[in-house]
C-alpha atoms as a PDB file:
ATOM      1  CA  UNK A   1      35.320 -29.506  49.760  1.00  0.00           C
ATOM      2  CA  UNK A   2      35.884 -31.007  53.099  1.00  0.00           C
ATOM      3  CA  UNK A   3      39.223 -31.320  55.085  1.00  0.00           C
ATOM      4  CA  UNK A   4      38.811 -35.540  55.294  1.00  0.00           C
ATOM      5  CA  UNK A   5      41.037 -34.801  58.977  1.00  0.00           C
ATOM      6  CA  UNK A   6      38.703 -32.692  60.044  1.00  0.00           C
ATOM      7  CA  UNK A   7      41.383 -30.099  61.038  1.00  0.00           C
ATOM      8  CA  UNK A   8      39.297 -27.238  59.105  1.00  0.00           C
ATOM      9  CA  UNK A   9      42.081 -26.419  56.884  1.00  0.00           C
ATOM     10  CA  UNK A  10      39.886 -27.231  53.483  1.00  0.00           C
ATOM     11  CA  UNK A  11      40.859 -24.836  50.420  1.00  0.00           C
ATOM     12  CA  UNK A  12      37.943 -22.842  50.286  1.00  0.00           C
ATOM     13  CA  UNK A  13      36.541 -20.703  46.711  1.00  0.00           C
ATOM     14  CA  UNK A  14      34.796 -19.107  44.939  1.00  0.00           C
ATOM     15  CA  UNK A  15      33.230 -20.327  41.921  1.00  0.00           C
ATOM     16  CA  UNK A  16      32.592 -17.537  39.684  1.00  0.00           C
ATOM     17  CA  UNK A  17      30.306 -17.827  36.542  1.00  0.00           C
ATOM     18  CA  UNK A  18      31.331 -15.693  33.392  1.00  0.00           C
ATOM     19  CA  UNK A  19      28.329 -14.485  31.297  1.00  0.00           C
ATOM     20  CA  UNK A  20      29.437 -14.788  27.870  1.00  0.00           C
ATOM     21  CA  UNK A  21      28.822 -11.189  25.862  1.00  0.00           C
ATOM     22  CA  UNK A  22      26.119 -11.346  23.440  1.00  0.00           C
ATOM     23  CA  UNK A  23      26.527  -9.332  20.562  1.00  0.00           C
ATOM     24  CA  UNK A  24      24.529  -6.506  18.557  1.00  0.00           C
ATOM     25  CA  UNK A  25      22.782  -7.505  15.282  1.00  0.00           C
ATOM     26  CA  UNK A  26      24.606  -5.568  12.801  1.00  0.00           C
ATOM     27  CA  UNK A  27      22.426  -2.048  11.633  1.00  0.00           C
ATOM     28  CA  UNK A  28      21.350  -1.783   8.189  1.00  0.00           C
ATOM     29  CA  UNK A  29      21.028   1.950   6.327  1.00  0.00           C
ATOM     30  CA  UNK A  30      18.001   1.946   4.594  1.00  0.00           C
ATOM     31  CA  UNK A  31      19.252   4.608   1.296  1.00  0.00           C
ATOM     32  CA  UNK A  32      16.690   6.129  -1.230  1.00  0.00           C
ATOM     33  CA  UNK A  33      17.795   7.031  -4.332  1.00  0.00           C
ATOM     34  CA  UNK A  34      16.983  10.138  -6.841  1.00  0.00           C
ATOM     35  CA  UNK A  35      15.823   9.626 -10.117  1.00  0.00           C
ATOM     36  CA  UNK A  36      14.738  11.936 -12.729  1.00  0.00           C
ATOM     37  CA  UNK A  37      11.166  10.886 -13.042  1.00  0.00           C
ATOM     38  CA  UNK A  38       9.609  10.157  -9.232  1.00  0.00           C
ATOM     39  CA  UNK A  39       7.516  12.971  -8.138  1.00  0.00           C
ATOM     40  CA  UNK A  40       8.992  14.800  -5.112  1.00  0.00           C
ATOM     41  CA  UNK A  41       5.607  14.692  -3.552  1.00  0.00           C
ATOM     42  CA  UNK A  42       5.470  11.087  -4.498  1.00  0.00           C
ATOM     43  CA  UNK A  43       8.744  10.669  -2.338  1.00  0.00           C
ATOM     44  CA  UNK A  44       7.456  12.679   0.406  1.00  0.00           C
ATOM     45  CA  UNK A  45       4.393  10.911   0.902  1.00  0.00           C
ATOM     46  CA  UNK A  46       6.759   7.354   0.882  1.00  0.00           C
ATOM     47  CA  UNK A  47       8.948   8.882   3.861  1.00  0.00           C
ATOM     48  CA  UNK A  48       6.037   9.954   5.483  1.00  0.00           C
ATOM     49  CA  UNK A  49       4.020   6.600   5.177  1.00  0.00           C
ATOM     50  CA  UNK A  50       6.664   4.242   5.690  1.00  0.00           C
ATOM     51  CA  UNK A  51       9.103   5.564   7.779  1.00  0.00           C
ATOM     52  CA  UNK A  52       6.679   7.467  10.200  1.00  0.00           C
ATOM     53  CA  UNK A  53       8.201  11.078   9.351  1.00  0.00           C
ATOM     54  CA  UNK A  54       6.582  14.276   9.497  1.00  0.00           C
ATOM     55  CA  UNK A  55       5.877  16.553   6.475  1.00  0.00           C
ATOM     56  CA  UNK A  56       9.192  18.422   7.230  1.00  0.00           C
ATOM     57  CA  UNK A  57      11.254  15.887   7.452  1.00  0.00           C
ATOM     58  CA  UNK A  58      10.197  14.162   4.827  1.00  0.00           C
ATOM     59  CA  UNK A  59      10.522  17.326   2.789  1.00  0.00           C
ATOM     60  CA  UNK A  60      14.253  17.990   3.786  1.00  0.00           C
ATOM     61  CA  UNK A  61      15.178  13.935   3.150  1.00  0.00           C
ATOM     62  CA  UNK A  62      13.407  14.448  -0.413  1.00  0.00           C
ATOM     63  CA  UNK A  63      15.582  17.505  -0.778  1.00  0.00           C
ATOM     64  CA  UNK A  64      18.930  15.650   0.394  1.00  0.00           C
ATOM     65  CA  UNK A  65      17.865  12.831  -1.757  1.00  0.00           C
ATOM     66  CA  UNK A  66      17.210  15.219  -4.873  1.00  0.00           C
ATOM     67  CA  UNK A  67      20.329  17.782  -4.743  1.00  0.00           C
ATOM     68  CA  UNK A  68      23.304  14.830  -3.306  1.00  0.00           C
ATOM     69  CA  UNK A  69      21.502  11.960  -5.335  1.00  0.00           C
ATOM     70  CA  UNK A  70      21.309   9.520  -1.904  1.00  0.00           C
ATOM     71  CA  UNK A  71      20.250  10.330   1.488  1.00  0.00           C
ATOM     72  CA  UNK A  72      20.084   7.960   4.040  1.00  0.00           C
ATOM     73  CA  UNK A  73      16.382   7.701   5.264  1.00  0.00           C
ATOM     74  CA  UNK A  74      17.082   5.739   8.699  1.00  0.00           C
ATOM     75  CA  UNK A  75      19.070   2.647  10.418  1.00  0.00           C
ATOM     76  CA  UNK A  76      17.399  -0.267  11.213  1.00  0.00           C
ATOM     77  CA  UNK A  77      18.065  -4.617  11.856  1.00  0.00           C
ATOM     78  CA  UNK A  78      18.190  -6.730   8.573  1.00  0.00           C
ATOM     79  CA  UNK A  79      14.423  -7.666   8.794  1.00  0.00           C
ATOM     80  CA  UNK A  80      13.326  -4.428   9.033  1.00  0.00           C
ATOM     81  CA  UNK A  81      15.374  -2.667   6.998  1.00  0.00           C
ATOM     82  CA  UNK A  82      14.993  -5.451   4.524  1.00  0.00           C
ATOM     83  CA  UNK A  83      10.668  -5.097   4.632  1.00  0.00           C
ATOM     84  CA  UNK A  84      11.016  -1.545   4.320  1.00  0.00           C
ATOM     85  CA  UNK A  85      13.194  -1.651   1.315  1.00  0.00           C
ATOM     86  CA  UNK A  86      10.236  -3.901  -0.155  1.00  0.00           C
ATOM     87  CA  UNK A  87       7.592  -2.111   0.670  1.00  0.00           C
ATOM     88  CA  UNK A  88       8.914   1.061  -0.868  1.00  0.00           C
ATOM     89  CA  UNK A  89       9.884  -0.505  -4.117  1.00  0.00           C
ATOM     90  CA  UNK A  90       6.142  -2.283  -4.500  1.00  0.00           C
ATOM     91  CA  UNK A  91       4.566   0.793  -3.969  1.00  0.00           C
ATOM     92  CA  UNK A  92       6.471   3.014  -6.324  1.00  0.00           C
ATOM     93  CA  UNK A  93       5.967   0.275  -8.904  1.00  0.00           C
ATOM     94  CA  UNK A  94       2.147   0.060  -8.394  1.00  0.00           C
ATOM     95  CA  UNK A  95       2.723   3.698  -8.796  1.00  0.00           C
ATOM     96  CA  UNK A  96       4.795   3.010 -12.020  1.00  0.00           C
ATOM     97  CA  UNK A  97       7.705   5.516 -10.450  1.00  0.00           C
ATOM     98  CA  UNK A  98      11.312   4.520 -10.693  1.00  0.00           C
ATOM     99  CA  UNK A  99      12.391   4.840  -7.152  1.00  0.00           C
ATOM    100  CA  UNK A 100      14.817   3.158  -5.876  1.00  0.00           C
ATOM    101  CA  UNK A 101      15.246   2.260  -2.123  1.00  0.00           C
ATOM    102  CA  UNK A 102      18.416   0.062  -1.029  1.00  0.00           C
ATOM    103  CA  UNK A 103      20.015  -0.774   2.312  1.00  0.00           C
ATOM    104  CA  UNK A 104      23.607  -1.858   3.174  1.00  0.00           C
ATOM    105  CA  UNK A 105      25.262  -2.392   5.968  1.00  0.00           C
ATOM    106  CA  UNK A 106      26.603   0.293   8.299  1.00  0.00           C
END
């Protein structure tokens, strides 16, 4: 603003602009769960095609999953975590398995 006297004494400031914080999506823990009846190889080969493991992991998640009765398989946003979850409960049903994959929130 301008000093209407023209004596140069006008306040003088800064405006300054606060960005507002955007916040993380929450993470989702996608779980599988053992059963007595799914394959182990059966759950290997669903790590390995759906979550992108290798043979070894896979193997050592199938073994968590199989000795503690849950292992947590990975951590993803709701929409993935949520198509995963589908995707490995269709296939072990066209498979006629009883896995069970869940996620919740971490």
């Amino acid at each position: 603003m301008a000093d209407k006297d023209g004596d140069g004494d006008a306040d003088t400031g800064t405006l300054t602009k606060t960005k507002p914080k955007t916040a993380r999506p929450p993470l989702y823990k996608v779980l599988l769960l053992n059963d007595d009846f799914t394959p182990m190889e059966f759950v290997v080969h669903v790590l390995e095609r759906f979550f992108g493991l290798t043979h070894a992991q896979a193997f050592e998640i199938m073994l968590t999953v199989h000795k503690k009765g849950v292992a947590v398989v990975g951590v993803f946003s709701h929409e993935i975590a949520e198509t995963k979850v589908t995707q490995v409960m269709d296939f072990a049903r066209q498979h006629q398995h009883p896995l069970q994959c869940t996620m919740e929130r971490e």
